[in-house]
Every structure is written in C-alpha cells, then in structure tokens.
Protein backbone atom coordinates (compact mmCIF):
# COMPACT_ATOMS: atom_id res chain seq x y z
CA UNK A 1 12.59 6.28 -22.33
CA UNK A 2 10.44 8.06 -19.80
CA UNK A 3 7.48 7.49 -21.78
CA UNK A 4 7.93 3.84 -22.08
CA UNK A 5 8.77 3.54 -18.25
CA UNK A 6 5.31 5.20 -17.55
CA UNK A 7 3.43 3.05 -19.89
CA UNK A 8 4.98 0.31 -17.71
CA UNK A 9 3.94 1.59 -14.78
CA UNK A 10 0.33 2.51 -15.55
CA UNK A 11 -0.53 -0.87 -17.12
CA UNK A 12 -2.37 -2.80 -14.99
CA UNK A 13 -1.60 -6.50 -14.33
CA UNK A 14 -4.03 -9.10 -14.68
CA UNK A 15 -6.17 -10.19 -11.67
CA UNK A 16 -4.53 -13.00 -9.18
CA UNK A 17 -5.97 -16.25 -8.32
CA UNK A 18 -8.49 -16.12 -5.01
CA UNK A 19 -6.64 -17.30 -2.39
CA UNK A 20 -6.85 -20.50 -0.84
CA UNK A 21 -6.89 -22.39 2.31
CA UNK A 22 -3.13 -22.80 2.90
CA UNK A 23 -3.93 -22.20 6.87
CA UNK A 24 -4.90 -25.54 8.00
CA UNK A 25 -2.67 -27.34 10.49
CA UNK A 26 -2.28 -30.00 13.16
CA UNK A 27 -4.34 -28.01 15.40
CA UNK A 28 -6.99 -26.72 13.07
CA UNK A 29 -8.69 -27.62 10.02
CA UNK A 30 -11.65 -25.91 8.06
CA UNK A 31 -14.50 -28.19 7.97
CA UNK A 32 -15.72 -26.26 5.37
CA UNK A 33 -13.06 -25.50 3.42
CA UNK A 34 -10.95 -28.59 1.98
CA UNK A 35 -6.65 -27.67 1.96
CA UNK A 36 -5.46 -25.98 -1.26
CA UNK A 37 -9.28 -24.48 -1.84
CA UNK A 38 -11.00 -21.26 -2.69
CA UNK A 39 -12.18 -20.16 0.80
CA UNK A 40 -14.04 -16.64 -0.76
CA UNK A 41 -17.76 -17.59 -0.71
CA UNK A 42 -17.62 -20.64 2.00
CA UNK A 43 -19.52 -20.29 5.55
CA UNK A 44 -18.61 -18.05 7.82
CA UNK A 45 -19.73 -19.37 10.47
CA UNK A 46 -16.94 -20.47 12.11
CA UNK A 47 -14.91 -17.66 13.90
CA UNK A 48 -11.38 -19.46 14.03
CA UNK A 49 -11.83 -20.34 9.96
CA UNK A 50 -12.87 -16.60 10.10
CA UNK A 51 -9.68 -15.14 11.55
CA UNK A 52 -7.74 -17.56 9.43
CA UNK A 53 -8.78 -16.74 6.50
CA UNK A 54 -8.53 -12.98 7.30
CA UNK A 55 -4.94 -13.62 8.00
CA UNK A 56 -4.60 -15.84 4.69
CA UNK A 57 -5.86 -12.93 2.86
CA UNK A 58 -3.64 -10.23 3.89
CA UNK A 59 -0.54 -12.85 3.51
CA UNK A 60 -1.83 -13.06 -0.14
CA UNK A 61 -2.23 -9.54 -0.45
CA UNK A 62 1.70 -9.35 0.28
CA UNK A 63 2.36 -12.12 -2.57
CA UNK A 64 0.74 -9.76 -4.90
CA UNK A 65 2.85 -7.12 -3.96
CA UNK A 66 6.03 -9.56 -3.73
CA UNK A 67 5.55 -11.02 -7.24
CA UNK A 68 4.61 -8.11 -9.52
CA UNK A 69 5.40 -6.83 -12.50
CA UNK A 70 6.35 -3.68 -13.48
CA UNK A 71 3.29 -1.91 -12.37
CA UNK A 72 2.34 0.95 -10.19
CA UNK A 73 -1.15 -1.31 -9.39
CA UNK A 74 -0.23 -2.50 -5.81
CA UNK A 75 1.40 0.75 -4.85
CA UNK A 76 -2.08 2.24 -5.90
CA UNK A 77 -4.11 -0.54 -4.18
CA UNK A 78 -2.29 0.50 -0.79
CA UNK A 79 -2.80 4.29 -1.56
CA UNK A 80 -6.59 3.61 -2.07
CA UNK A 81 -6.70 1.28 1.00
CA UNK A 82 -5.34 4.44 3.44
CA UNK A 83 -7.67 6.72 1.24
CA UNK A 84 -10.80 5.11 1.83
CA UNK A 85 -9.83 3.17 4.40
CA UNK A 86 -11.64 0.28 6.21
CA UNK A 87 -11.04 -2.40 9.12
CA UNK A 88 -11.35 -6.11 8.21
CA UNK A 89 -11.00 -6.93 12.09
CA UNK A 90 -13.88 -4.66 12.70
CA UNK A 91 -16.59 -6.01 9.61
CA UNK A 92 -14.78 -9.63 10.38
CA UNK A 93 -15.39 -10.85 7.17
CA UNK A 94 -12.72 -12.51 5.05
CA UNK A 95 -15.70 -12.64 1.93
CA UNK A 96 -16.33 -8.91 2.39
CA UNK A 97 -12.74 -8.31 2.77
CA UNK A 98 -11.31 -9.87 -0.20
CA UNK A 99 -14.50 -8.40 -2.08
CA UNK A 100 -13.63 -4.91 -0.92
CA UNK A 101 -9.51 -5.67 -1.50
CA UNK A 102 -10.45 -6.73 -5.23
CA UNK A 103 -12.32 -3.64 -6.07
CA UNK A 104 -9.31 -1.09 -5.06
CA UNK A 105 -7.39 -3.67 -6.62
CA UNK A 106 -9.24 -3.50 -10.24
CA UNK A 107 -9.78 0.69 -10.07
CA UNK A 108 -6.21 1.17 -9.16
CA UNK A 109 -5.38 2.46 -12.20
CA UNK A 110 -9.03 2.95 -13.32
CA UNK A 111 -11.61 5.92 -12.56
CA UNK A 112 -11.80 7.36 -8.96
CA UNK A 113 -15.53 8.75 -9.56
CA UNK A 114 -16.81 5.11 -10.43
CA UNK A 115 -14.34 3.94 -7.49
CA UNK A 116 -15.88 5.99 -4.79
CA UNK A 117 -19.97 5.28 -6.04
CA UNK A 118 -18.63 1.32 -6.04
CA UNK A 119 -16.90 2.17 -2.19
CA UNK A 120 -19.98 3.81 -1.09
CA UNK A 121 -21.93 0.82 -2.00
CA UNK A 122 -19.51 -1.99 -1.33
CA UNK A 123 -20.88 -4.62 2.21
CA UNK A 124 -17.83 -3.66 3.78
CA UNK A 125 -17.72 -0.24 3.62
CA UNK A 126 -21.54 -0.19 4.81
CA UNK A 127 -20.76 -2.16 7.44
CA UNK A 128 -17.81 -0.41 8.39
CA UNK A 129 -19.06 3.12 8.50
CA UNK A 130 -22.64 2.18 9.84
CA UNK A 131 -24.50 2.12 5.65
CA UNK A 132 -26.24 -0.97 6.47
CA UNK A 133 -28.09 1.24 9.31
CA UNK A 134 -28.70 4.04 7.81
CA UNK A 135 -32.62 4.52 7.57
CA UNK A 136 -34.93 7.04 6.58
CA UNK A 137 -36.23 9.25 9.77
CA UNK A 138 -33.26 8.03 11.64
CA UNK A 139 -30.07 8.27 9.19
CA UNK A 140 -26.57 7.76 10.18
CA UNK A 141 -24.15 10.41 9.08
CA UNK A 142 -21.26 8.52 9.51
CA UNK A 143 -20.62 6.97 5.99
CA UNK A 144 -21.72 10.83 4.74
CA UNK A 145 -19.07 12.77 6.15
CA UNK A 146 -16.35 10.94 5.33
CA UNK A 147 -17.55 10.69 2.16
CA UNK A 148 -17.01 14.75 2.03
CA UNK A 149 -14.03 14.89 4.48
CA UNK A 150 -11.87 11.97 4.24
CA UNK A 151 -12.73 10.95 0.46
CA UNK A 152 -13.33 13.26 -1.89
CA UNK A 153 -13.49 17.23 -0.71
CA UNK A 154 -11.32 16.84 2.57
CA UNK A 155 -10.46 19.73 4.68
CA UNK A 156 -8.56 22.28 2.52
CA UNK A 157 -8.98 26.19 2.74
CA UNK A 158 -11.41 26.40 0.00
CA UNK A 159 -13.71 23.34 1.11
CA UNK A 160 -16.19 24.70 3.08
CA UNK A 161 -19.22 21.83 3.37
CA UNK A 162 -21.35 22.27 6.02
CA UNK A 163 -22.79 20.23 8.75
CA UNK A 164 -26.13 20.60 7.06
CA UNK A 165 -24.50 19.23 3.79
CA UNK A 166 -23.68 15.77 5.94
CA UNK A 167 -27.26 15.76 7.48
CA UNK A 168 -28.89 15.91 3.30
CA UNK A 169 -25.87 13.47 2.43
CA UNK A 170 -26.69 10.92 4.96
CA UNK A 171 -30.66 11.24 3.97
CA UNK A 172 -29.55 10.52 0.20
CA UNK A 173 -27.51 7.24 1.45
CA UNK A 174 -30.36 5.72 3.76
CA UNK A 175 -32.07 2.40 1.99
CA UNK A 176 -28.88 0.43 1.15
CA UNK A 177 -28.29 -3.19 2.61
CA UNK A 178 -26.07 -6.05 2.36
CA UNK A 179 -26.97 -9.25 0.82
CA UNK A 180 -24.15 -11.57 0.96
CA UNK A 181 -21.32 -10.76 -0.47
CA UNK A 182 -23.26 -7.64 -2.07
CA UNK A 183 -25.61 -4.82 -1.92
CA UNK A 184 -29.07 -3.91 -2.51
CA UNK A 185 -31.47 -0.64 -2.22
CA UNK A 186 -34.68 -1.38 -0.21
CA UNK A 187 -36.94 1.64 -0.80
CA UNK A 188 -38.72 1.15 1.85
CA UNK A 189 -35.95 2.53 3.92
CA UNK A 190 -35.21 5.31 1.51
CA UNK A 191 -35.87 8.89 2.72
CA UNK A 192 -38.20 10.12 0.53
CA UNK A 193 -37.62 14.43 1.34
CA UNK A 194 -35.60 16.61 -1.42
CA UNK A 195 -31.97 17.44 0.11
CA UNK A 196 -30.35 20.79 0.01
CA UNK A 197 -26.86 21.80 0.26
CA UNK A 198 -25.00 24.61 0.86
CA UNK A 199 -23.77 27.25 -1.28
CA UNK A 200 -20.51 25.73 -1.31
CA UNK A 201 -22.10 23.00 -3.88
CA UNK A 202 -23.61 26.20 -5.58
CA UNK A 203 -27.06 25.57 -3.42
CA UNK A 204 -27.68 22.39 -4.90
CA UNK A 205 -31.26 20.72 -4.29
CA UNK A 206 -31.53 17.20 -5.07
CA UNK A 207 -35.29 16.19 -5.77
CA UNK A 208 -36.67 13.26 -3.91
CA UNK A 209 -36.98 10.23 -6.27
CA UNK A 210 -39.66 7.65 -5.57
CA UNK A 211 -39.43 3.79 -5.03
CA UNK A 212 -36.86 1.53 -6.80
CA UNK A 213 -35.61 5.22 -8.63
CA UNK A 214 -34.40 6.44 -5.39
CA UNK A 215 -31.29 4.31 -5.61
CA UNK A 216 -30.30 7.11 -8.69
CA UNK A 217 -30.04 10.14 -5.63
CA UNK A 218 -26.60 7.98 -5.07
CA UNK A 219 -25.50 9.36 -8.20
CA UNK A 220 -27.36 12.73 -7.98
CA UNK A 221 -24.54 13.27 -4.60
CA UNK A 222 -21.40 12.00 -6.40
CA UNK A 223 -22.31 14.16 -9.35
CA UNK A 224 -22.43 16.94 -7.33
CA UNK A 225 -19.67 16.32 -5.33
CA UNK A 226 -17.46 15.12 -8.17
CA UNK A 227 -18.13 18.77 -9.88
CA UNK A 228 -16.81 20.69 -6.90
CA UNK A 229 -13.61 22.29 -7.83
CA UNK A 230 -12.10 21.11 -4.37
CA UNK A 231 -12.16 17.41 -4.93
CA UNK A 232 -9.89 17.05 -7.76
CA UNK A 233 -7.61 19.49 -5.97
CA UNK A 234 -8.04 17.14 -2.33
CA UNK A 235 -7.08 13.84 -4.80
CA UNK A 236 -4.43 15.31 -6.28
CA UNK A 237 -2.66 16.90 -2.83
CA UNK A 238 -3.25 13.23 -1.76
CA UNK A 239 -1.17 11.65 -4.59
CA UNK A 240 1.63 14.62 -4.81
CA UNK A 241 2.16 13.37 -0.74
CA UNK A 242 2.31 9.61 -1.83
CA UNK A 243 4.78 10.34 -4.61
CA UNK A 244 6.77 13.53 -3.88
CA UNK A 245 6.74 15.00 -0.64
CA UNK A 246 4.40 15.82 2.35
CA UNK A 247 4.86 19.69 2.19
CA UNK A 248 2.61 21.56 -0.29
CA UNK A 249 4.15 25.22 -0.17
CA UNK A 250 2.31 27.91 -2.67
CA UNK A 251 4.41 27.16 -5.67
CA UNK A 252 3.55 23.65 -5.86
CA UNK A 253 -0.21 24.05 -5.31
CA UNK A 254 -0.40 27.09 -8.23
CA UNK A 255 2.26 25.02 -10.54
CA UNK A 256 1.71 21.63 -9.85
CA UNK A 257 -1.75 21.05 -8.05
CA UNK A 258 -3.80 23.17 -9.76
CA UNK A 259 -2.70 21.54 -12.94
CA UNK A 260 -3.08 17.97 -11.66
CA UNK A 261 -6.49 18.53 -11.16
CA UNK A 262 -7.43 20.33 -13.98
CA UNK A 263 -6.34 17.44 -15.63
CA UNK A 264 -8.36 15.21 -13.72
CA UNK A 265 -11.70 17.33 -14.30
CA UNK A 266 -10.90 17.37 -17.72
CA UNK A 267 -10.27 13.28 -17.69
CA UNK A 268 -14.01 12.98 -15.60
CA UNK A 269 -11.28 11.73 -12.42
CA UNK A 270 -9.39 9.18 -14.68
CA UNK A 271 -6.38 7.93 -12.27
CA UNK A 272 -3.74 7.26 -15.11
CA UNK A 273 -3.46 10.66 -16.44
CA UNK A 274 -3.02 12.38 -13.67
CA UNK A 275 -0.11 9.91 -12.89
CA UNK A 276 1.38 10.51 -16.49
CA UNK A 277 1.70 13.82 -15.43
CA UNK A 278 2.69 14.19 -12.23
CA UNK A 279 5.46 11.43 -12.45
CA UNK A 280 6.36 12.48 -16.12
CA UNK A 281 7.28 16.41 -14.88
CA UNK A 282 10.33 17.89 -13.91
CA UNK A 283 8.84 18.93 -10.79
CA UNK A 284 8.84 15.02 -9.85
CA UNK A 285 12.33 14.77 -10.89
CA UNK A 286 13.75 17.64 -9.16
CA UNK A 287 17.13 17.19 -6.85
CA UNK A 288 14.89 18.25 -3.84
CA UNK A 289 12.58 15.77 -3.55
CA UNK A 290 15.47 12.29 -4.16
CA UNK A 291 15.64 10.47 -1.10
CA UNK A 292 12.90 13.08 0.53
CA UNK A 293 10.38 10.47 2.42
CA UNK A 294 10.85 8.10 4.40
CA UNK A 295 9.91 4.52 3.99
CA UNK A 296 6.69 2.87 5.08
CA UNK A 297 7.08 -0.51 7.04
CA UNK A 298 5.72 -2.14 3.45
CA UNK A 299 8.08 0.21 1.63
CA UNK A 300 10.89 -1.04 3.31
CA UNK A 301 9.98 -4.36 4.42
CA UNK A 302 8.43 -5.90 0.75
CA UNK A 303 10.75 -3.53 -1.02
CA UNK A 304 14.12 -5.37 0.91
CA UNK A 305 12.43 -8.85 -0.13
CA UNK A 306 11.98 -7.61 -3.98
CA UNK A 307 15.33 -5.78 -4.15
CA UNK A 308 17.49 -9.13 -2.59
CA UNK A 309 14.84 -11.79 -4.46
CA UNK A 310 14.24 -13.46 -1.86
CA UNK A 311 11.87 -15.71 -2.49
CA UNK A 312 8.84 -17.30 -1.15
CA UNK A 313 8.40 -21.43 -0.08
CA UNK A 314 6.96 -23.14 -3.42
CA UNK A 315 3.18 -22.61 -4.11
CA UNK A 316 3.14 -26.66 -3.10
CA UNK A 317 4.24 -25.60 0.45
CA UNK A 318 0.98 -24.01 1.03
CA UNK A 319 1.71 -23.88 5.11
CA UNK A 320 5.03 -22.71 4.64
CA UNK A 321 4.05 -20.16 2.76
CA UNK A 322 0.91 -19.04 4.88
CA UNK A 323 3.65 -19.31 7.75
CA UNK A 324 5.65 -17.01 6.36
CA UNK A 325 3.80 -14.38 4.93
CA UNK A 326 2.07 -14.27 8.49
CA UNK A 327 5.68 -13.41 9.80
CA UNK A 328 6.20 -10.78 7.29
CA UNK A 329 2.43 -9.52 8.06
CA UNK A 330 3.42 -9.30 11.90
CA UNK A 331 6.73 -7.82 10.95
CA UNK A 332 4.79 -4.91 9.33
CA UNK A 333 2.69 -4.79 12.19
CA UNK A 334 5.37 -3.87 14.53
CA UNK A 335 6.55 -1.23 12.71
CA UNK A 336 2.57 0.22 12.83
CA UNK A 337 1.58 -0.75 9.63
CA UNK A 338 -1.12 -3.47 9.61
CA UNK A 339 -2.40 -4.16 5.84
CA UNK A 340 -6.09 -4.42 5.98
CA UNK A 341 -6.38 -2.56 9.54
CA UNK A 342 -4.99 0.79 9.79
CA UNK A 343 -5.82 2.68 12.27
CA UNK A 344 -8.90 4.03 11.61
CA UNK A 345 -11.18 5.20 8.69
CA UNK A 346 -8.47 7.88 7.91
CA UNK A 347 -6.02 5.86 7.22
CA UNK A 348 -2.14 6.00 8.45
CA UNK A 349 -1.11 9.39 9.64
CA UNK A 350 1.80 8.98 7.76
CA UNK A 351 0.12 10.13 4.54
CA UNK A 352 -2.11 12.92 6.27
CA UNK A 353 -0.93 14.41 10.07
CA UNK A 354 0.56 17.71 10.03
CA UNK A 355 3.61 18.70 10.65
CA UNK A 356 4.99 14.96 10.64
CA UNK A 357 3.89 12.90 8.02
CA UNK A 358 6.07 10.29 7.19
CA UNK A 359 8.25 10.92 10.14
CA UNK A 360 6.03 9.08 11.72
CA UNK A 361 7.12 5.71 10.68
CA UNK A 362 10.30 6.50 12.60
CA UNK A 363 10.25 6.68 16.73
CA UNK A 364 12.15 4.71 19.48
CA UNK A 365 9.92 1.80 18.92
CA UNK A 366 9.48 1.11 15.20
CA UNK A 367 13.34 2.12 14.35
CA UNK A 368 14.92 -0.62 16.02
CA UNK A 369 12.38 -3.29 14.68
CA UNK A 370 13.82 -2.21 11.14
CA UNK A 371 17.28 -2.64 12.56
CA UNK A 372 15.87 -6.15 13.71
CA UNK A 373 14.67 -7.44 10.78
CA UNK A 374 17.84 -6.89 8.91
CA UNK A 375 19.73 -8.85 11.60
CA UNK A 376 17.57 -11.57 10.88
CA UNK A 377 17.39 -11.01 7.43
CA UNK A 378 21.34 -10.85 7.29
CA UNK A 379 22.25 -13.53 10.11
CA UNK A 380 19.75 -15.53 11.92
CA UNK A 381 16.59 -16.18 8.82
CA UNK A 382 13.30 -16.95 9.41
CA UNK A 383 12.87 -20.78 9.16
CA UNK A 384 9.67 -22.35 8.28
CA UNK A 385 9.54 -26.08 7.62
CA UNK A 386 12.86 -26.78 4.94
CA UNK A 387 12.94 -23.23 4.08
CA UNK A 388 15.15 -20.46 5.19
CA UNK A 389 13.92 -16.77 4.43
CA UNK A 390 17.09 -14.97 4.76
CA UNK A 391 19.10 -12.62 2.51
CA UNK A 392 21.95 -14.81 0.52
CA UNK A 393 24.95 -12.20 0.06
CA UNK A 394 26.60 -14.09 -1.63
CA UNK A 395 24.55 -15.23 -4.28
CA UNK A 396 22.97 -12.44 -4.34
CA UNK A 397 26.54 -10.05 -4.85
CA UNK A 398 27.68 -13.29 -7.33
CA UNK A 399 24.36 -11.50 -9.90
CA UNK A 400 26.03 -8.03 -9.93
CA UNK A 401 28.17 -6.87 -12.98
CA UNK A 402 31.34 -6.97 -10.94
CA UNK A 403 31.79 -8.40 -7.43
CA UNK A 404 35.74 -8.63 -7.27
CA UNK A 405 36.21 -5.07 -8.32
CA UNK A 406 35.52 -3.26 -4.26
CA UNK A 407 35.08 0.10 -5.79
CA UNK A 408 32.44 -1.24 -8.64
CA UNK A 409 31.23 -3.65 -6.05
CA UNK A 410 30.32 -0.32 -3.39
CA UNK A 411 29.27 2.26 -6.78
CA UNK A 412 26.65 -0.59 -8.10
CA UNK A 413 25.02 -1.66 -4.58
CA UNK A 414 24.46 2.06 -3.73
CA UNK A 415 23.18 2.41 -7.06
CA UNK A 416 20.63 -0.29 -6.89
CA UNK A 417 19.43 0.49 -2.97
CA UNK A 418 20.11 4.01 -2.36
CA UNK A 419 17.53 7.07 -3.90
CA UNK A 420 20.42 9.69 -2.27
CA UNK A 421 23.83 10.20 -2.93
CA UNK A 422 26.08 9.73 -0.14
CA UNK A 423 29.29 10.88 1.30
CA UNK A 424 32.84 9.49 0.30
CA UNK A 425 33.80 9.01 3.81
CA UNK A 426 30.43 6.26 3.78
CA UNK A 427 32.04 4.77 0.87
CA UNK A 428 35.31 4.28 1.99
CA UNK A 429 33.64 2.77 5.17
CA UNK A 430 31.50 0.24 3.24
CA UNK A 431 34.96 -0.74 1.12
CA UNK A 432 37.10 -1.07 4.31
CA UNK A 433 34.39 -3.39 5.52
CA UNK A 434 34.76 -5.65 2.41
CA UNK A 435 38.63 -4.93 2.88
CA UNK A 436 38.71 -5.90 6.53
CA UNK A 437 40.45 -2.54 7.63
CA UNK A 438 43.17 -3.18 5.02
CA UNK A 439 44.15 -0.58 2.19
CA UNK A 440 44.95 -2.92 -0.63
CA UNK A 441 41.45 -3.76 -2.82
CA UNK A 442 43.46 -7.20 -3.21
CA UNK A 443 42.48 -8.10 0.07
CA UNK A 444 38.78 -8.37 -1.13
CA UNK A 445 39.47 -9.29 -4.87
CA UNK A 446 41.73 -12.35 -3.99
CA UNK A 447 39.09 -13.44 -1.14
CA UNK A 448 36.04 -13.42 -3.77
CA UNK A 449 38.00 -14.83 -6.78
CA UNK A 450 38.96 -17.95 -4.46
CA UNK A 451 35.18 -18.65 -3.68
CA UNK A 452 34.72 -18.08 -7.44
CA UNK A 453 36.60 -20.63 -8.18
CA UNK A 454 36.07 -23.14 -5.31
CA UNK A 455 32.07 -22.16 -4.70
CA UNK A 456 31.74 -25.46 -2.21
CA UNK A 457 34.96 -24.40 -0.22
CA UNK A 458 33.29 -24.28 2.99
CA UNK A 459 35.58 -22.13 4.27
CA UNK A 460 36.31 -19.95 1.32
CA UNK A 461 32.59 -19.10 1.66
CA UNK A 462 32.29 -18.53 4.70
CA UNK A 463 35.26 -15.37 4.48
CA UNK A 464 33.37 -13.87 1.86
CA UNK A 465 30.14 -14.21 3.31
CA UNK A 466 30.92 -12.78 6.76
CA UNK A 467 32.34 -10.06 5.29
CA UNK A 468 29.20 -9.47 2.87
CA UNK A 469 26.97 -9.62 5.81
CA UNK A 470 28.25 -6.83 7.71
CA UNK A 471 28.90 -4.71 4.35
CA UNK A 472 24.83 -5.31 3.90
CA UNK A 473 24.32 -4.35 7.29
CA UNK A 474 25.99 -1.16 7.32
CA UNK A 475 24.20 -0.63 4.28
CA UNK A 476 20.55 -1.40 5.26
CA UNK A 477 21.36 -0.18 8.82
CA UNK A 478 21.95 3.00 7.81
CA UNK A 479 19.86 6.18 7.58
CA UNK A 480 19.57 6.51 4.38
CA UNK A 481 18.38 3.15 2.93
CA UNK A 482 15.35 4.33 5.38
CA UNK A 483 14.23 6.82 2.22
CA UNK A 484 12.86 6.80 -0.79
C-alpha cells in the first residue's frame, strides 16, 4: 500500500562503515595510512594523501547511494548537500569532509532546525563560509546571509530581511573556532553588543549574553529565524522542486505549500512529515507532473547502475573499486555534477535558477556525454583490473518475467525504466529492433529460446545479444529515459 511504501521510504538506514584507504598504488602509498584502513582522523599533512582521500570519499559516497535500501536517505543527503551546500576542494579536508557528509547523512530524515544549528557550527561549514574568522569588532557576514538567503528564509515575496538583519546575524556568530575535527566558542572573540532586527522578525532584540553563555545567542538567531512564517514556506518550495516540479504557480503555493509548511511548524521542522505528505497526496500523483523533470547526472548515471545491477568489483578489490567509482565520479562530473563540489554555496542551478531549472542538465555538452556513457555501458565497458563494468543484456533480459514473448518483453522494460507513457509507433520500433526489421515475433522468440537452451553457444549468444544492445540503446538513448 501507499502507506507501507512511505514507511519504506522514510526509514532511515543504518550508518556505513568509514571509508578506507583503497587508493594506494604503484605510484603512491599513504605513509600514514596502512591499505584497507580508516583514513578519517589520520594526518593531513600530506597533500597527495589529501586529494586521495577526498576522491576516496566521494567514490564511497556513490557506494552508499549504489547499495541502498529502500530509503529516501541518500536522495535526502544530496538534497541537503545542494541546500546548504559546501566545497570539499575549497576547505581541502577529507576529515572535515566526511564529518560534514555524515551529519546531512544522519539528519536526512531527521529535524532541519537541529540540522541547520549543527551546519552553522560544523569545521567545514566555518571554514567554508569564512565562521572560523568571524570576530567581534570585525565580523564576517558571509556565513550570516546565507544563513537567511540560501538556508532557511531565501528570497520569496514575503521574505523581506534586511541588510541590517545580516550585519546583527554575523555579530551573533563571531567567537566560533575549529578544533580538529570540531568546534568550539572562544568568548573572547564573542561580540558582546545586543542585536536588533528588523520588523520582518517582528523587531526582535537579542540581549548580549556574557562569557561562556554567549555561545546560547546561536540559538537565540535560529529561534528566531525558525519562527518566521517564511522559512517553512522557503523549505517546503525547496522540496516540492526536488520531488514534483520546478514551477510553483498560485494553486500549488495556496493548496500545497502553504499546507506543507504548516505542517512543518506544527512538527518544530521535522523532515519526515512533511515528506508523508507531500509524496502521500494526490497532488504528487497527478498525470501532470509523470515524467515532468529531467534527470540529474546522479539521477541518471547511479540510477542506470541500480536499475541494470550492475555491480561493483568485490570489497577485496579495494583498487578496483576506488578505480571505478573514480570513473563514475568523473562521469558525473562531465555532465556538471561534481558530488562534494557544486558550484558554489548555492548549490546546482538545477534545483534553484529561474526560468530553467532542471533544463539545465541538458545542453550541447552534457547531452552527448549521456549518449556516451550508454555506448560504453552497452558496448565497449569500463575495465578495471579482471572486472568489466558494463551492462549484461542478456542476463539482465534472462531476470524479466518473459523474454521470448517481444510484446511482453517491450511492455515490461518500459515499465521498469520509463516514468511516461510513450507512443505505439516507439513500441513498434523497439520490437522491430528485437525482430530485425521482420514482422513475425518468431523471429525474436526462436532466436532467444535457442540461447535458452544452448546458454554457452557462442554464437547463439552473440545474435541475441547484439540485438539486445541496440534495443537498450534506443531505449536509454532516447528522450524520455532522460525524465523522471
């Protein structure tokens, strides 16, 4: 039922192993790190081991998303990562990084108040957005207007912060520094004034609080932010874009929004209601929105992997498996979607730039990398010691209910890969492809049936299987496997 397909999605999964050192090779090895060990925590001293380990993180950051359950967590962990975005090339960290990864990862599903007070104060969020440096009688306002604009009250009609409201913001958030792999409030660097705001947080004035107490004005700000009408109402327009479409027209902000973020207020910004809702409504199941986005590089590159089980090297083959995931990382990257680095502390304009949105994963250079990747997906493989990442169409059509039958064969794998219907003249094309231009399904059944029963027939095989590749291709070629 619906209700037991949420409760799927919105349970989180357990958290993964730290990764390890699977990055050494004949031309470099960690002399701090031994092969097949934790790295988080080690030196970082060395810049090579440094950019390594950066690398090994985001390629374990794609396992995670490759080999889980039924779970809306790493969808949310990517949705929080382009919310409150950092840059691990820019902190160069791999300790901060995986620190900061780990928290979106454990509030995916969790409270976004209690996220955003953990963000504020997490080492690489201070170091990204200046924190670290933020001192009383000289205080950076970088950290506190994104706080207000990118995080929580954004830019909306009705969200009116001023630039005074950044100036007391950034006063409230001087004193905080890293130590380690954590942070700590010196009060020493604390600016020791009262802050006002505006009238659009109701002329709020937050008293001054004295030595070691001062650390509290932290929560005096997200309080006050958090009760602003406009930030449940900025979340929730940021979720309804993630989920259902980029357009927001009146009806959906009076019968959908406003709703959403009641909820939310009502839940003291709980993430998992909110979802329940919005996912659970017939808005989100309405004809108008199937097949009405297009796919992020992640989307359709880790989503192709999961949907053809195509599996990884062995967790023994801890090179081969760095290897590849560094492919797939790069892969991404050329379709302008690097995990762990987008492009700045907004995020991907896919999710946010008016009036394209997710047309922006499409142009005349990402497009054809997609078309690329299938190719090699489909014909050539990625090879990486023993192993062959590729897409095995025929074991792969073998799983389905009925590979003999054309017709069932075409209705199933449009089914399973396709969120739109499509037309019958795209049908017949796909079952003239299996049919090699003849009209007879025999053509196809007799061709599969003798592999069936002769699976080693080298040449048996290989008719199917050319066949199957360019029936996949026109499949994952085509315009509409692009949405979702």
């Amino acid at each position: 039922t619906l209700t037991q397909a949420l409760d799927l999605l919105l349970t989180a999964s357990p958290a993964p192993d730290a990764p390890v050192n699977d990055y050494n090779d004949k031309d470099y090895t960690d002399p701090d790190v031994p092969e097949g060990s934790v790295f988080i925590n080690a030196p970082q001293t060395d810049n090579t081991a440094q950019g390594r380990r950066n690398y090994s993180i985001k390629g374990w950051w794609i396992n995670q998303i490759l080999t889980q359950g039924r779970s809306l967590q790493e969808k949310m962990v990517l949705f929080l990562h382009t919310n409150l975005a950092t840059q691990s090339i820019d902190v160069f960290s791999s300790n901060l990084f995986y620190v900061h990864n780990s928290l979106l990862r454990s509030s995916a599903l969790g409270n976004y108040k209690q996220l955003v007070k953990a963000v504020t104060l997490d080492p690489q969020m201070l170091y990204y957005l200046g924190g670290a440096y933020n001192f009383a009688g000289h205080p950076d306002e970088n950290y506190a207007r994104e706080l207000q604009e990118l995080f929580c009250v954004g830019k909306g009609p009705d969200s009116h912060y001023t630039e005074s409201d950044v100036q007391a913001a950034a006063k409230i958030l001087t004193g905080w520094r890293i130590n380690g792999s954590g942070s700590y409030f010196d009060p020493v660097g604390h600016d020791k004034s009262d802050k006002q705001f505006s009238a659009f947080y109701g002329n709020t004035l937050i008293k001054a609080r004295i030595g070691a107490d001062g650390a509290h004005e932290v929560d005096d700000l997200l309080n006050m932010i958090f009760a602003n009408a406009e930030t449940a109402k900025f979340l929730c327009r940021k979720l309804y874009r993630y989920f259902v479409y980029h357009t927001i027209d009146a009806a959906a902000e009076t019968n959908v929004i406003a709703p959403l973020a009641q909820i939310m207020r009502d839940q003291n910004y709980e993430i998992k209601p909110v979802l329940r809702a919005l996912l659970g409504s017939e808005h989100f199941f309405d004809m108008a929105y199937e097949g009405a986005m297009l796919k992020s590089p992640a989307d359709f590159i880790l989503g192709m992997m999961r949907e053809f089980a195509i599996p990884l090297p062995p967790a023994t083959s801890l090179r081969d498996r760095y290897t590849l995931r560094t492919y797939y990382f790069y892969t991404m990257l050329l379709m302008e979607q690097e995990l762990g680095d987008p492009p700045n502390v907004a995020g991907w304009k896919a999710y946010y730039q008016e009036p394209l949105f997710d047309k922006i994963w499409i142009s005349t250079v990402t497009a054809p990398k997609r078309g690329e990747f299938v190719d090699v997906m489909l014909y050539a493989s990625y090879a990486v010691g023993n192993y062959m990442s590729n897409i095995d169409v025929v074991a792969y059509t073998a799983s389905l209910s009925h590979p003999a039958d054309p017709n069932a064969l075409v209705a199933e794998v449009l089914a399973l890969h396709y969120s739109v219907d499509v037309s019958d003249y795209f049908r017949a094309q796909l079952k003239s492809i299996l049919l090699t231009g003849q009209i007879s399904d025999a053509y196809w059944t007799s061709a599969w049936n003798d592999y069936a029963a002769a699976p080693y027939d080298a040449m048996k095989r290989s008719l199917v299987e050319q066949r199957l590749r360019s029936f996949y291709r026109s499949l994952l070629q085509a315009e509409e496997y692009q949405l979702f």
